[in-house]
N, C-alpha and C. Protein backbone atom coordinates (compact mmCIF):
# COMPACT_ATOMS: atom_id res chain seq x y z
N UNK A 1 -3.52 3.05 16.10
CA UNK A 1 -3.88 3.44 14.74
C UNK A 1 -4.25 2.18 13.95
N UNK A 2 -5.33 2.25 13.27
CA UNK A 2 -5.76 1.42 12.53
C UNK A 2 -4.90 1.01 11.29
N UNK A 3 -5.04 -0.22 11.14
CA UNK A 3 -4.56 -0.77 9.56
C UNK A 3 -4.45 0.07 8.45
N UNK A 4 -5.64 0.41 8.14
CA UNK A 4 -6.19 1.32 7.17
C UNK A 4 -5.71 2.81 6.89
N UNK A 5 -5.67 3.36 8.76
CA UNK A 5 -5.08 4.54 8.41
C UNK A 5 -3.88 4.88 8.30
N UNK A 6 -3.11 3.44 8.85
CA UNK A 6 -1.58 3.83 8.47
C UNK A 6 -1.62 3.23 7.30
N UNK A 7 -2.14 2.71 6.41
CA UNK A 7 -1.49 2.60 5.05
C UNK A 7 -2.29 3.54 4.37
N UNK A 8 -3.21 4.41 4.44
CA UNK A 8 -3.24 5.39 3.92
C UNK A 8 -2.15 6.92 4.30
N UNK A 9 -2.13 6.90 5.60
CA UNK A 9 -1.03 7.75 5.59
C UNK A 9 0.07 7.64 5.07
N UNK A 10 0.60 6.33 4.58
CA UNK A 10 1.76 6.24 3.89
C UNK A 10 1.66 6.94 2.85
N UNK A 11 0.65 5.70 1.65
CA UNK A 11 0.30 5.80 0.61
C UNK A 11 0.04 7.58 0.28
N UNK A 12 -0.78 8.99 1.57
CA UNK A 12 -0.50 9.96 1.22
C UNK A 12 0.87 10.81 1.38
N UNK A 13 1.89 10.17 1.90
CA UNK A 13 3.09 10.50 2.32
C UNK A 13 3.96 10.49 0.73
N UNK A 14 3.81 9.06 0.03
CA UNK A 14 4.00 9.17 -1.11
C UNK A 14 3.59 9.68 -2.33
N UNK A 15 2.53 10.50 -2.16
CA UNK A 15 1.82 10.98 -3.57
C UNK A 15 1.35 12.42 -2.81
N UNK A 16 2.43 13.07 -1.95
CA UNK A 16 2.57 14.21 -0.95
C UNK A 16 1.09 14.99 -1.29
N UNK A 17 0.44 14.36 -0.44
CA UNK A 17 -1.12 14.70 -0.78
C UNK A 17 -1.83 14.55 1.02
N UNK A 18 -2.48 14.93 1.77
CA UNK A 18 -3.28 14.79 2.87
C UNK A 18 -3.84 13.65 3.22
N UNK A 19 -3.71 12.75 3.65
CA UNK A 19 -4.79 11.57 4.64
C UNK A 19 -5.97 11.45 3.58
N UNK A 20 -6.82 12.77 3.90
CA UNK A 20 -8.00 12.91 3.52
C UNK A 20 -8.09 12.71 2.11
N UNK A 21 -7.18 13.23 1.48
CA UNK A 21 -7.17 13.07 0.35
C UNK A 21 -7.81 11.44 -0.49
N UNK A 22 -6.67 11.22 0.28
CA UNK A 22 -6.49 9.11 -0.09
C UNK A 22 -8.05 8.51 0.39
N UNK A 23 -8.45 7.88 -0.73
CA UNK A 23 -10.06 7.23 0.04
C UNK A 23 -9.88 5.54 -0.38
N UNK A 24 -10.62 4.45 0.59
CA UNK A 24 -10.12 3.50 0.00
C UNK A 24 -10.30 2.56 -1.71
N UNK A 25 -11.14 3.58 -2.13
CA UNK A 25 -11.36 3.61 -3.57
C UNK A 25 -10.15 4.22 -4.32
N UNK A 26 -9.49 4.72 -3.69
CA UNK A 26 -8.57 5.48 -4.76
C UNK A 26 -7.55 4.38 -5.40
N UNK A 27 -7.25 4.36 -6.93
CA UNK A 27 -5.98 3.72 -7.77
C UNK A 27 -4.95 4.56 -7.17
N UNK A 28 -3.53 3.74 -7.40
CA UNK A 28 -2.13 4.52 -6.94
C UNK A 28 -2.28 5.90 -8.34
N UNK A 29 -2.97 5.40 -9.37
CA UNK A 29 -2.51 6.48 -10.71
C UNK A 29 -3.44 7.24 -10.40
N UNK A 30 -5.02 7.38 -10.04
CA UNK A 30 -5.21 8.10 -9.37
C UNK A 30 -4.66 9.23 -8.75
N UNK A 31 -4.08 8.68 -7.49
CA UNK A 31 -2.95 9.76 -6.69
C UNK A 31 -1.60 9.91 -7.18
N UNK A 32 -1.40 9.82 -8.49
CA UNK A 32 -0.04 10.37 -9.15
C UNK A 32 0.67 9.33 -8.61
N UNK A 33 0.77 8.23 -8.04
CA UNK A 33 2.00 7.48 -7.63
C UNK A 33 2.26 6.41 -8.75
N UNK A 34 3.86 6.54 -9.07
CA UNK A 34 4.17 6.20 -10.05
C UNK A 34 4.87 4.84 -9.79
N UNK A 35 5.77 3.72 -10.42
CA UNK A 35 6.40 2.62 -10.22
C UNK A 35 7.50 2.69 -9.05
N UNK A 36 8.16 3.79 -9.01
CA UNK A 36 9.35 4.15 -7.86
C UNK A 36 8.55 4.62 -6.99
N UNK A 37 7.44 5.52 -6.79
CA UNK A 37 6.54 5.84 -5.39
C UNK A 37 5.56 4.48 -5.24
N UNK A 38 5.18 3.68 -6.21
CA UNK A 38 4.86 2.18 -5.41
C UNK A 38 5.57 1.60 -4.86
N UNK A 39 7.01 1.14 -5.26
CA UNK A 39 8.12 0.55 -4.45
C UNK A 39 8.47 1.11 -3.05
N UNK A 40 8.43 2.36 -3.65
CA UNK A 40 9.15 2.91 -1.79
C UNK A 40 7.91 2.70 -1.17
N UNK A 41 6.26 2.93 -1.41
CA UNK A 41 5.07 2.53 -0.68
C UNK A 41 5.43 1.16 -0.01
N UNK A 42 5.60 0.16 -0.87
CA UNK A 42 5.52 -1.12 -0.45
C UNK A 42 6.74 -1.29 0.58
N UNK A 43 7.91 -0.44 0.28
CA UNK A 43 9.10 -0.66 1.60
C UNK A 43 8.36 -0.02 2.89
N UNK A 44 8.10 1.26 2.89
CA UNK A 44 7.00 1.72 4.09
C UNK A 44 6.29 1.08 4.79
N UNK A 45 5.45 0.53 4.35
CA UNK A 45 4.63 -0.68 4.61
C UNK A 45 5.41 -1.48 5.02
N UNK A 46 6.07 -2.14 4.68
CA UNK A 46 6.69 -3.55 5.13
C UNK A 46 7.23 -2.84 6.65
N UNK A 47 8.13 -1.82 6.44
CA UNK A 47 8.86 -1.19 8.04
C UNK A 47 7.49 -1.14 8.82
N UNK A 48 6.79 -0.27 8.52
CA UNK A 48 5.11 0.31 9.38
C UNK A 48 4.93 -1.58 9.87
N UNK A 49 4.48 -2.12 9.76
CA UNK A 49 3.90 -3.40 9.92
C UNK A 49 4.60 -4.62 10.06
N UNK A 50 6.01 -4.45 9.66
CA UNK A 50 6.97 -5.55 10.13
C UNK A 50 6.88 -6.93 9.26
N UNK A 51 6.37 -6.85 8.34
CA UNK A 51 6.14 -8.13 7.39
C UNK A 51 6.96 -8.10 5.93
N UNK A 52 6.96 -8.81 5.34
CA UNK A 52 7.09 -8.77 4.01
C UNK A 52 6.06 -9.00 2.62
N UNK A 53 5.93 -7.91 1.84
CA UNK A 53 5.14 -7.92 0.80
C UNK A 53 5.41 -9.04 -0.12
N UNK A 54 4.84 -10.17 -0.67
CA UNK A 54 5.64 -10.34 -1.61
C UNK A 54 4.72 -9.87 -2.95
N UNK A 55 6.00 -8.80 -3.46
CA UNK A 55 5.44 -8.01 -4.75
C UNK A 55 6.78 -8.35 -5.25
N UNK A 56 5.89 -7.90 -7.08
CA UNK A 56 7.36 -7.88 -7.85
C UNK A 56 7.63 -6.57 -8.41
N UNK A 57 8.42 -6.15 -8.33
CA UNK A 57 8.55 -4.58 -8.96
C UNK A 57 8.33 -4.72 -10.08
N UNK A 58 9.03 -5.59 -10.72
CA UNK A 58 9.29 -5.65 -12.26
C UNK A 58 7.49 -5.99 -12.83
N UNK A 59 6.56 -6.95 -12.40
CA UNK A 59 5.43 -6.85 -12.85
C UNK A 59 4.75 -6.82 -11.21
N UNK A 60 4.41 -5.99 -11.17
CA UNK A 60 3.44 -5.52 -9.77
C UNK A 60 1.88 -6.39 -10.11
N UNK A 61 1.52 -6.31 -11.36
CA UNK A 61 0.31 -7.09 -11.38
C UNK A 61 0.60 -8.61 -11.30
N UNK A 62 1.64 -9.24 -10.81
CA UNK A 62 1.87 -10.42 -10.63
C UNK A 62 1.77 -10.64 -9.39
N UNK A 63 1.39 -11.67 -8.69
CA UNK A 63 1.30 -12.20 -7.22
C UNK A 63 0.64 -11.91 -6.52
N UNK A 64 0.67 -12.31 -5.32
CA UNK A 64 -0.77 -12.61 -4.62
C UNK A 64 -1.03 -10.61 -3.63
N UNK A 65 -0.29 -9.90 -3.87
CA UNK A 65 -0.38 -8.37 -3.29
C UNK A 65 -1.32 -7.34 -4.46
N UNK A 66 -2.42 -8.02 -4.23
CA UNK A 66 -3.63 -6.72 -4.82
C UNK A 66 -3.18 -5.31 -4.86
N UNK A 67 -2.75 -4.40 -5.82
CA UNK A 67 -2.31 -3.63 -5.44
C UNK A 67 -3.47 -2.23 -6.35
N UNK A 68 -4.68 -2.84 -7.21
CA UNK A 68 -5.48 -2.12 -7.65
C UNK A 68 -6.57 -1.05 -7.00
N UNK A 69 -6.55 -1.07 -5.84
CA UNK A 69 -6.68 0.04 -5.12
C UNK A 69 -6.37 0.15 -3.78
N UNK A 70 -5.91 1.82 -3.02
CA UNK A 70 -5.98 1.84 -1.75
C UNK A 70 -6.43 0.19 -0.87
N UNK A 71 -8.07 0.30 -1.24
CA UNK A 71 -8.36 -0.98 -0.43
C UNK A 71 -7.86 -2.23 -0.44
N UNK A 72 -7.91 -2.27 -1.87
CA UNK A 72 -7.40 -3.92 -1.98
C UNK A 72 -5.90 -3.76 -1.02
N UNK A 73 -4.91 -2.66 -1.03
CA UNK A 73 -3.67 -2.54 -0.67
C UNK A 73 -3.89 -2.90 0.98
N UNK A 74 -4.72 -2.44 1.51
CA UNK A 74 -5.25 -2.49 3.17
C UNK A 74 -6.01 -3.88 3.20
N UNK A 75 -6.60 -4.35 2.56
CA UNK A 75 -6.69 -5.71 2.75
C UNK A 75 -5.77 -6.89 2.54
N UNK A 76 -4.84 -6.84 1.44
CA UNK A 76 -3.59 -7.90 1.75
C UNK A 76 -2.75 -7.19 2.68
N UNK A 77 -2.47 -5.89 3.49
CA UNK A 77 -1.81 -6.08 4.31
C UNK A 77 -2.35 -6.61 5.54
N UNK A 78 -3.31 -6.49 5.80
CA UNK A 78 -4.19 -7.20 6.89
C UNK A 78 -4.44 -8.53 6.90
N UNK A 79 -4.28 -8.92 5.77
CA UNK A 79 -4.00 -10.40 5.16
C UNK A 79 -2.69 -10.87 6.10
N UNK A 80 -1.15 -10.13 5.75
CA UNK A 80 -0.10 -10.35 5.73
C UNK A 80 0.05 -10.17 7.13
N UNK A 81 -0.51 -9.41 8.04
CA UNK A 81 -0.27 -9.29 9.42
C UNK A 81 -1.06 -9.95 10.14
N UNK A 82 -1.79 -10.87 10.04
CA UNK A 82 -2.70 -12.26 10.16
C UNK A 82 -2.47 -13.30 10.42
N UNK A 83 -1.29 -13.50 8.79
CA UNK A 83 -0.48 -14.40 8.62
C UNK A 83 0.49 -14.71 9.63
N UNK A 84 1.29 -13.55 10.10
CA UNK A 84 2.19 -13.50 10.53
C UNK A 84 2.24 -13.62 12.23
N UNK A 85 1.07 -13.34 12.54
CA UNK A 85 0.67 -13.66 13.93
C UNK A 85 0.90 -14.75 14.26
């Protein structure tokens, strides 16, 4: 499974919505996901892929984890599993 589609399957796991649904244009507010369904997203992710995000809950628009759309979200994790290789 691709990068992409497991963090979209998350990301629709959390905003209990279909795969299909999630496009990589989509905002989290977009898909109804709120500050506690970003957090548990970003724990998902980290288990799915074995890395660590570094996000801040408290200001999410801080640090280097793009989190302004689906895509940007699939590109720093692909970033982060890169890294980590």
């Amino acid at each position: 499974m691709s990068t992409a589609s497991q963090v979209i399957e998350i990301i629709a796991q959390q905003a209990l919505l279909e795969p299909s649904d999630v496009t990589e244009g989509s905002t989290l507010e977009d898909l109804g996901i709120d500050s506690l369904g970003l957090v548990e997203s970003i724990f998902a992710i980290e288990e799915a892929f074995d890395i660590t995000v570094p996000f801040n809950a408290n200001d999410p628009t801080e640090g280097d984890f793009d989190i302004s759309t689906v895509g940007s979200i699939i590109m720093a994790v692909d970033a982060l599993v890169k890294d980590q290789a």
